[in-house]
C-alpha atoms as a PDB file:
ATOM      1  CA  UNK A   1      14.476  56.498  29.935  1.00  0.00           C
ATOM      2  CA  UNK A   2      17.178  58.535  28.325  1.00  0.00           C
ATOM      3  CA  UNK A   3      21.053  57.526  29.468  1.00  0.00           C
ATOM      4  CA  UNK A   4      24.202  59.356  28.360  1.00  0.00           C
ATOM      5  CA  UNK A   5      27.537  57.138  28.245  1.00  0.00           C
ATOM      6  CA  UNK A   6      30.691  58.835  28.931  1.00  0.00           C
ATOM      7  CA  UNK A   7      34.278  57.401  27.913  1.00  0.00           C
ATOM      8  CA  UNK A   8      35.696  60.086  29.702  1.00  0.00           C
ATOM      9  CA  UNK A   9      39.436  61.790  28.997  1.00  0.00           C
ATOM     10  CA  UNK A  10      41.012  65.019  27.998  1.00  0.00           C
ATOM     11  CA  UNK A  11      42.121  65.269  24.585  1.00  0.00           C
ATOM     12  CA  UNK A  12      38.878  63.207  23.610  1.00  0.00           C
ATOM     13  CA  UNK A  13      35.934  62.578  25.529  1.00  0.00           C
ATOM     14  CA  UNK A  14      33.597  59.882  24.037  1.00  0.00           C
ATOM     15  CA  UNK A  15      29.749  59.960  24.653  1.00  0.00           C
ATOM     16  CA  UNK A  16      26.276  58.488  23.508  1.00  0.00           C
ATOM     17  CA  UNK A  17      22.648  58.882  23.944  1.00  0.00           C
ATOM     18  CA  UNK A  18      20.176  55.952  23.985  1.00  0.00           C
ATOM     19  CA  UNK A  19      17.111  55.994  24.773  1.00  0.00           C
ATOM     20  CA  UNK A  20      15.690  52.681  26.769  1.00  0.00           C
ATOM     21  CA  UNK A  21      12.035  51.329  26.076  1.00  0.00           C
ATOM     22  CA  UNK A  22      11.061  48.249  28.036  1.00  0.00           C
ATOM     23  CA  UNK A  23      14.073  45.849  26.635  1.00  0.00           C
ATOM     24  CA  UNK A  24      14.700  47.712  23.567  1.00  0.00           C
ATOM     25  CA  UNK A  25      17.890  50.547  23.191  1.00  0.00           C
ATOM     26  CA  UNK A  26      17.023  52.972  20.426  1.00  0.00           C
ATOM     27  CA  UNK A  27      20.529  55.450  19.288  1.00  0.00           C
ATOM     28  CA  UNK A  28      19.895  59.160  19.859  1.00  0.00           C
ATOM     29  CA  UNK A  29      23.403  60.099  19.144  1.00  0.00           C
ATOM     30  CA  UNK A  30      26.598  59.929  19.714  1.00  0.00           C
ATOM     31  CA  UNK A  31      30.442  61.785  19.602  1.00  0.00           C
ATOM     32  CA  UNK A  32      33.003  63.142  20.897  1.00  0.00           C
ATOM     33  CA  UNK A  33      34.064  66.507  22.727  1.00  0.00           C
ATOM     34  CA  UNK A  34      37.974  67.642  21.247  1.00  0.00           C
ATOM     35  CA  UNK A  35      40.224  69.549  23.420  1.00  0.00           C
ATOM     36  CA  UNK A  36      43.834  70.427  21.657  1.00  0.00           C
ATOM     37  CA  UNK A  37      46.832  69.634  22.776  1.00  0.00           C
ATOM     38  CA  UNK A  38      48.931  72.879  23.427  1.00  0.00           C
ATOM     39  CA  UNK A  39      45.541  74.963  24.711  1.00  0.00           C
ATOM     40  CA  UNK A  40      46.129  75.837  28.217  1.00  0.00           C
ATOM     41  CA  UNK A  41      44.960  73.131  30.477  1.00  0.00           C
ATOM     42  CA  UNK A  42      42.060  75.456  32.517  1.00  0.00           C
ATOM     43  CA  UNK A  43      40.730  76.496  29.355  1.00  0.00           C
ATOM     44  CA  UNK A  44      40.538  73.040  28.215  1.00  0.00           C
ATOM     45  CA  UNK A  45      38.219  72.230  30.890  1.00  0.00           C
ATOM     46  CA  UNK A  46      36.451  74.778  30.338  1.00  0.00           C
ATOM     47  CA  UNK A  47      35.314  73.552  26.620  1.00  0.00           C
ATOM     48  CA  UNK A  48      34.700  70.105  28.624  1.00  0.00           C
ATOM     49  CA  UNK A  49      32.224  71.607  30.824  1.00  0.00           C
ATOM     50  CA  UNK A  50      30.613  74.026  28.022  1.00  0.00           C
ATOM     51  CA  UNK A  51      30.199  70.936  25.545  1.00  0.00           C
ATOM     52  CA  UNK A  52      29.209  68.142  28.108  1.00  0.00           C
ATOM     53  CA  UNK A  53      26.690  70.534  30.149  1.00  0.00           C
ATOM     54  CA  UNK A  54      25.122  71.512  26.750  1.00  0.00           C
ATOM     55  CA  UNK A  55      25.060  67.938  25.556  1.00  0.00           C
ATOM     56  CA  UNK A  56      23.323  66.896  28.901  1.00  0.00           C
ATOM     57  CA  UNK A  57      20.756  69.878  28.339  1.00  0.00           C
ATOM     58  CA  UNK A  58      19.726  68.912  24.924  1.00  0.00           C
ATOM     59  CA  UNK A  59      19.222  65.268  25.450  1.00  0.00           C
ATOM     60  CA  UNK A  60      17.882  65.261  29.421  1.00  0.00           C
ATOM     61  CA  UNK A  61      19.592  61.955  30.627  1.00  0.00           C
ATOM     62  CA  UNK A  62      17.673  60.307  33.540  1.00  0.00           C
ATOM     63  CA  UNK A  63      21.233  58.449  33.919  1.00  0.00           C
ATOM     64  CA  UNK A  64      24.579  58.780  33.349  1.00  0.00           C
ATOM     65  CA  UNK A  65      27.110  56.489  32.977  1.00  0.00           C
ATOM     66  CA  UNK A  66      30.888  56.557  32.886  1.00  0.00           C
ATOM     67  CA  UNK A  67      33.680  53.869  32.075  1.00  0.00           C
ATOM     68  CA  UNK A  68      35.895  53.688  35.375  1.00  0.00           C
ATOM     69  CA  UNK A  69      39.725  54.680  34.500  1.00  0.00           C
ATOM     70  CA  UNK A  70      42.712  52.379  34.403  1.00  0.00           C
ATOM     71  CA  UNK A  71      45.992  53.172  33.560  1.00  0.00           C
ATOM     72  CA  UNK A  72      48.918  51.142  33.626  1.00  0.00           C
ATOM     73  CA  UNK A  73      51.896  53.283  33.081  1.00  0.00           C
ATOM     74  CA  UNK A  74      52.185  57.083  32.913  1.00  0.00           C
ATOM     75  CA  UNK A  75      51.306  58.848  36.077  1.00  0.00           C
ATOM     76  CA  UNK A  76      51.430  61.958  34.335  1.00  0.00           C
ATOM     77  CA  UNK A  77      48.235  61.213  31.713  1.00  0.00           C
ATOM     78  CA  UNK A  78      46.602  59.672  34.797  1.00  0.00           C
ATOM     79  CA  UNK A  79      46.301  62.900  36.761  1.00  0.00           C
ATOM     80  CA  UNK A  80      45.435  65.254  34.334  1.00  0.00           C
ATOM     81  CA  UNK A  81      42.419  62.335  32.403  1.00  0.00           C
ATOM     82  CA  UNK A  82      41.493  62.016  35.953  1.00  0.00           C
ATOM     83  CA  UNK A  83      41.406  66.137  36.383  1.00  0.00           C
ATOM     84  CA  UNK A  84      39.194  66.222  33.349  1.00  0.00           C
ATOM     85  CA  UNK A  85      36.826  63.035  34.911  1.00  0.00           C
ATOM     86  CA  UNK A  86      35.996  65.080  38.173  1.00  0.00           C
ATOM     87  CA  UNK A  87      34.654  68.148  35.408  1.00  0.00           C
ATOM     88  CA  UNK A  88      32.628  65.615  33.601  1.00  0.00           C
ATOM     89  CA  UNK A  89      31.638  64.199  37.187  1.00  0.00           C
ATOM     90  CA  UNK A  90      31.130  67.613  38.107  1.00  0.00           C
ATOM     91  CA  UNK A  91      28.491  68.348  35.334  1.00  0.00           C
ATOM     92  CA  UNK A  92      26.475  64.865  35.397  1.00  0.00           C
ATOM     93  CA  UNK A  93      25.943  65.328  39.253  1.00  0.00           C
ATOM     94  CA  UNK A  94      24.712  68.631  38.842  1.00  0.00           C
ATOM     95  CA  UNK A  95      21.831  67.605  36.434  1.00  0.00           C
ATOM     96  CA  UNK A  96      21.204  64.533  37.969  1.00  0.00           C
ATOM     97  CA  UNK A  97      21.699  61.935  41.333  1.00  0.00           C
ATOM     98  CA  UNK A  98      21.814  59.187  38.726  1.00  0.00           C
ATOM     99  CA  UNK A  99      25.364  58.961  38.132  1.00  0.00           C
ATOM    100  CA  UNK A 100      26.973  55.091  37.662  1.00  0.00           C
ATOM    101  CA  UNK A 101      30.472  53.786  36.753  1.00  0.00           C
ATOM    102  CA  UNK A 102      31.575  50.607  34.964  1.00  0.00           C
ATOM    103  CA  UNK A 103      35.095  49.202  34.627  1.00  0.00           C
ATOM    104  CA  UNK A 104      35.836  47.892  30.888  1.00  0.00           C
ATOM    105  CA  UNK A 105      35.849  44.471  32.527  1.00  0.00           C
ATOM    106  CA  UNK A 106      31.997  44.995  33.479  1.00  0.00           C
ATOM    107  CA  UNK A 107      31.525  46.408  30.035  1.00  0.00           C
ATOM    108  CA  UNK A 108      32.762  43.677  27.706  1.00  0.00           C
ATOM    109  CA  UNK A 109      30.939  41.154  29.860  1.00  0.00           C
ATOM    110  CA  UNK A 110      27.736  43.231  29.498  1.00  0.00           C
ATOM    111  CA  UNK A 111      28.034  43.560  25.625  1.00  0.00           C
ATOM    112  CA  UNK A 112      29.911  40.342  24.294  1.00  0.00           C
ATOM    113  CA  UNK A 113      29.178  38.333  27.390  1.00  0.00           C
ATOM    114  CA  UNK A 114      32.998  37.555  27.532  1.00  0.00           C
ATOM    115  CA  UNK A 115      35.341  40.159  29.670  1.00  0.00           C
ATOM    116  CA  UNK A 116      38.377  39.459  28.048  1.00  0.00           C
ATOM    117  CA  UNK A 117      36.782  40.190  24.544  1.00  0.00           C
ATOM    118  CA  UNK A 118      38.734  42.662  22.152  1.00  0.00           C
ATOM    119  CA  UNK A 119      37.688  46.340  21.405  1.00  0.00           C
ATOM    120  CA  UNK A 120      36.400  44.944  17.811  1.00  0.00           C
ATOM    121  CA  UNK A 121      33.906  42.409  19.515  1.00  0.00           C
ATOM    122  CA  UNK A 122      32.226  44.856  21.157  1.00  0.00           C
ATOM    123  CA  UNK A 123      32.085  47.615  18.992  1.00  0.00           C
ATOM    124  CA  UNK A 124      30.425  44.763  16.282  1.00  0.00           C
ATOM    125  CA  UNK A 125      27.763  43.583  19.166  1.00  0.00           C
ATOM    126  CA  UNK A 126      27.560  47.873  19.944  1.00  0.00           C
ATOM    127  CA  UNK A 127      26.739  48.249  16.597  1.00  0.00           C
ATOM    128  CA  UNK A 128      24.245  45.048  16.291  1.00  0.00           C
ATOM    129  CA  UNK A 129      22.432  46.223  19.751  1.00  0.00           C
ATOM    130  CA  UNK A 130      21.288  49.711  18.245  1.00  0.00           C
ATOM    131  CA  UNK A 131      20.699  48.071  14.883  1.00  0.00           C
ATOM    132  CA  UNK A 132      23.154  50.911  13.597  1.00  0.00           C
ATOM    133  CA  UNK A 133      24.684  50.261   9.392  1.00  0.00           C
ATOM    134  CA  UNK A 134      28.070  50.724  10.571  1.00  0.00           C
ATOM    135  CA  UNK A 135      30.423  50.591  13.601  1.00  0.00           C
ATOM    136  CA  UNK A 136      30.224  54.253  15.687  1.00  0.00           C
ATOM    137  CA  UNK A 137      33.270  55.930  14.894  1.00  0.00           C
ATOM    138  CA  UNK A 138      35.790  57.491  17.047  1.00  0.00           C
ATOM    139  CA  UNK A 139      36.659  54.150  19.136  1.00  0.00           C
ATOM    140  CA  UNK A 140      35.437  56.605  21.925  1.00  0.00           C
ATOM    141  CA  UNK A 141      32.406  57.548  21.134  1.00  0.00           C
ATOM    142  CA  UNK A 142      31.403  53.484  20.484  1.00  0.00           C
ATOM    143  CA  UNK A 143      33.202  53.119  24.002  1.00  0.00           C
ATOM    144  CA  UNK A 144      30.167  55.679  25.599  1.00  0.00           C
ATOM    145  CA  UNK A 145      27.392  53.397  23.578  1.00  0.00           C
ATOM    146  CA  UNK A 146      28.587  50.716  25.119  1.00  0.00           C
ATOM    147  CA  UNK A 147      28.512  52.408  28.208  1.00  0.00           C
ATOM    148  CA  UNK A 148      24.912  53.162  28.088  1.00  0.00           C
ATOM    149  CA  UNK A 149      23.868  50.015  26.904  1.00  0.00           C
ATOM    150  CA  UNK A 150      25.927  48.428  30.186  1.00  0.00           C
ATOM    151  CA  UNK A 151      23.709  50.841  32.166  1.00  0.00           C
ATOM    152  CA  UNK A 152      21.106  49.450  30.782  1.00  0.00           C
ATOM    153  CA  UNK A 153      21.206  46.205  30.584  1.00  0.00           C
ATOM    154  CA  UNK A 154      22.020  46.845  34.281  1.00  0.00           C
ATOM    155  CA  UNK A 155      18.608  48.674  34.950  1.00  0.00           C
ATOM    156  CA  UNK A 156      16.761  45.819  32.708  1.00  0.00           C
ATOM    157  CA  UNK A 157      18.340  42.946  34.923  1.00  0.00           C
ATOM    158  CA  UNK A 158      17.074  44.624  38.384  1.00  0.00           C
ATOM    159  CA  UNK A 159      13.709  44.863  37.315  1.00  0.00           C
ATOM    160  CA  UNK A 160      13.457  42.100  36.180  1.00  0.00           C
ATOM    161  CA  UNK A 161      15.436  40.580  39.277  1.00  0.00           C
ATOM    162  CA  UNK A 162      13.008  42.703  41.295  1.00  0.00           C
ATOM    163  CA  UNK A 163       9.721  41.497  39.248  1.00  0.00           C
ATOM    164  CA  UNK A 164      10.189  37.979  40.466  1.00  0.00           C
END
C-alpha cells in the first residue's frame, strides 16, 4: 500500500511517499511544494493544485494523510493555511475516498511514543523508521513522513486488532 503524508500550508506544503509492506515502511520520496510570498493568492493555489495533483498521479496513494491544523495566534495565517488545506483536501478526495487526519498530538505519540516529544525526537525516530542516512529536510517535508508512517502504524494496529 502506497500513502502520501501531507503537512499542509501555503507558503510550504510538506509531503512524503511510503510505501507499506506487511509491518515494514519503505521511503519513496519526499518534499515540499513552494508558493511565494507576493504571487497573487488564486494563482498560488493554483501551483498547489498543479504540484499536489501531479504528485498524487505519479506515486498512486491508496491513502492520504494530513496533519490536522492548530494555530494559536494569528487569525489572519489561519484562514488563508486553512484556504490552501481545502485545495489539498480538494485534490486527495478526488483521487481517492481514503483521506485521514492526525493532530501533532496523535503524531508524536505514534512516532516517539511520547506526545509531548520535541520536533527533533521525531524527526530522529522519522529518520530511524525508513532507515534513511540523514534527517528529511525541510522540517515539513519530515512532518508528511511522519504523517504517513502515523497512517500506518494506524492501518498495522487495526489489522492486527482485527486478526485477533
Amino acid at each position: 500500500m502506497i500513502i502520501l503524508g501531507i503537512d499542509p500550508g501555503l507558503a510550504l506544503v510538506g509531503y512524503g511517499v511510503i510505501e507499506v509492506i506487511g509491518n515494514k515502511y519503505k521511503y519513496l520520496t519526499h518534499g515540499v511544494i513552494k508558493t511565494e510570498a507576493g504571487v497573487p493568492f488564486q494563482n498560488r493555489l493554483k501551483k498547489i493544485y498543479k504540484e499536489m495533483t501531479d504528485i498524487v498521479i505519479k506515486y498512486k496513494p491508496e491513502d492520504i494523510a494530513f496533519e490536522e491544523l492548530f494555530f494559536n495566534k494569528n487569525i489572519k495565517t489561519a484562514i488563508s493555511v486553512a484556504q490552501a488545506r481545502g485545495v489539498e483536501v480538494l485534490v486527495a478526495s478526488t483521487f481517492t475516498d481514503n483521506v485521514y487526519e492526525y493532530t501533532p498530538l496523535q503524531v508524536k505519540q505514534a512516532i516517539v511514543g511520547y506526545g509531548r516529544a520535541e520536533k527533533r525526537q521525531v524527526q530522529e525516530m522519522t529518520k530511524m523508521i525508513l532507515n534513511l542516512k540523514e534527517i528529511p529536510k525541510p522540517d515539513d517535508a519530515a512532518d508528511a513522513l511522519a504523517i504517513a508512517i502515523t497512517h500506518a502504524n494506524s492501518i498495522n494496529f487495526k489489522e492486527s486488532f482485527l486478526m485477533k
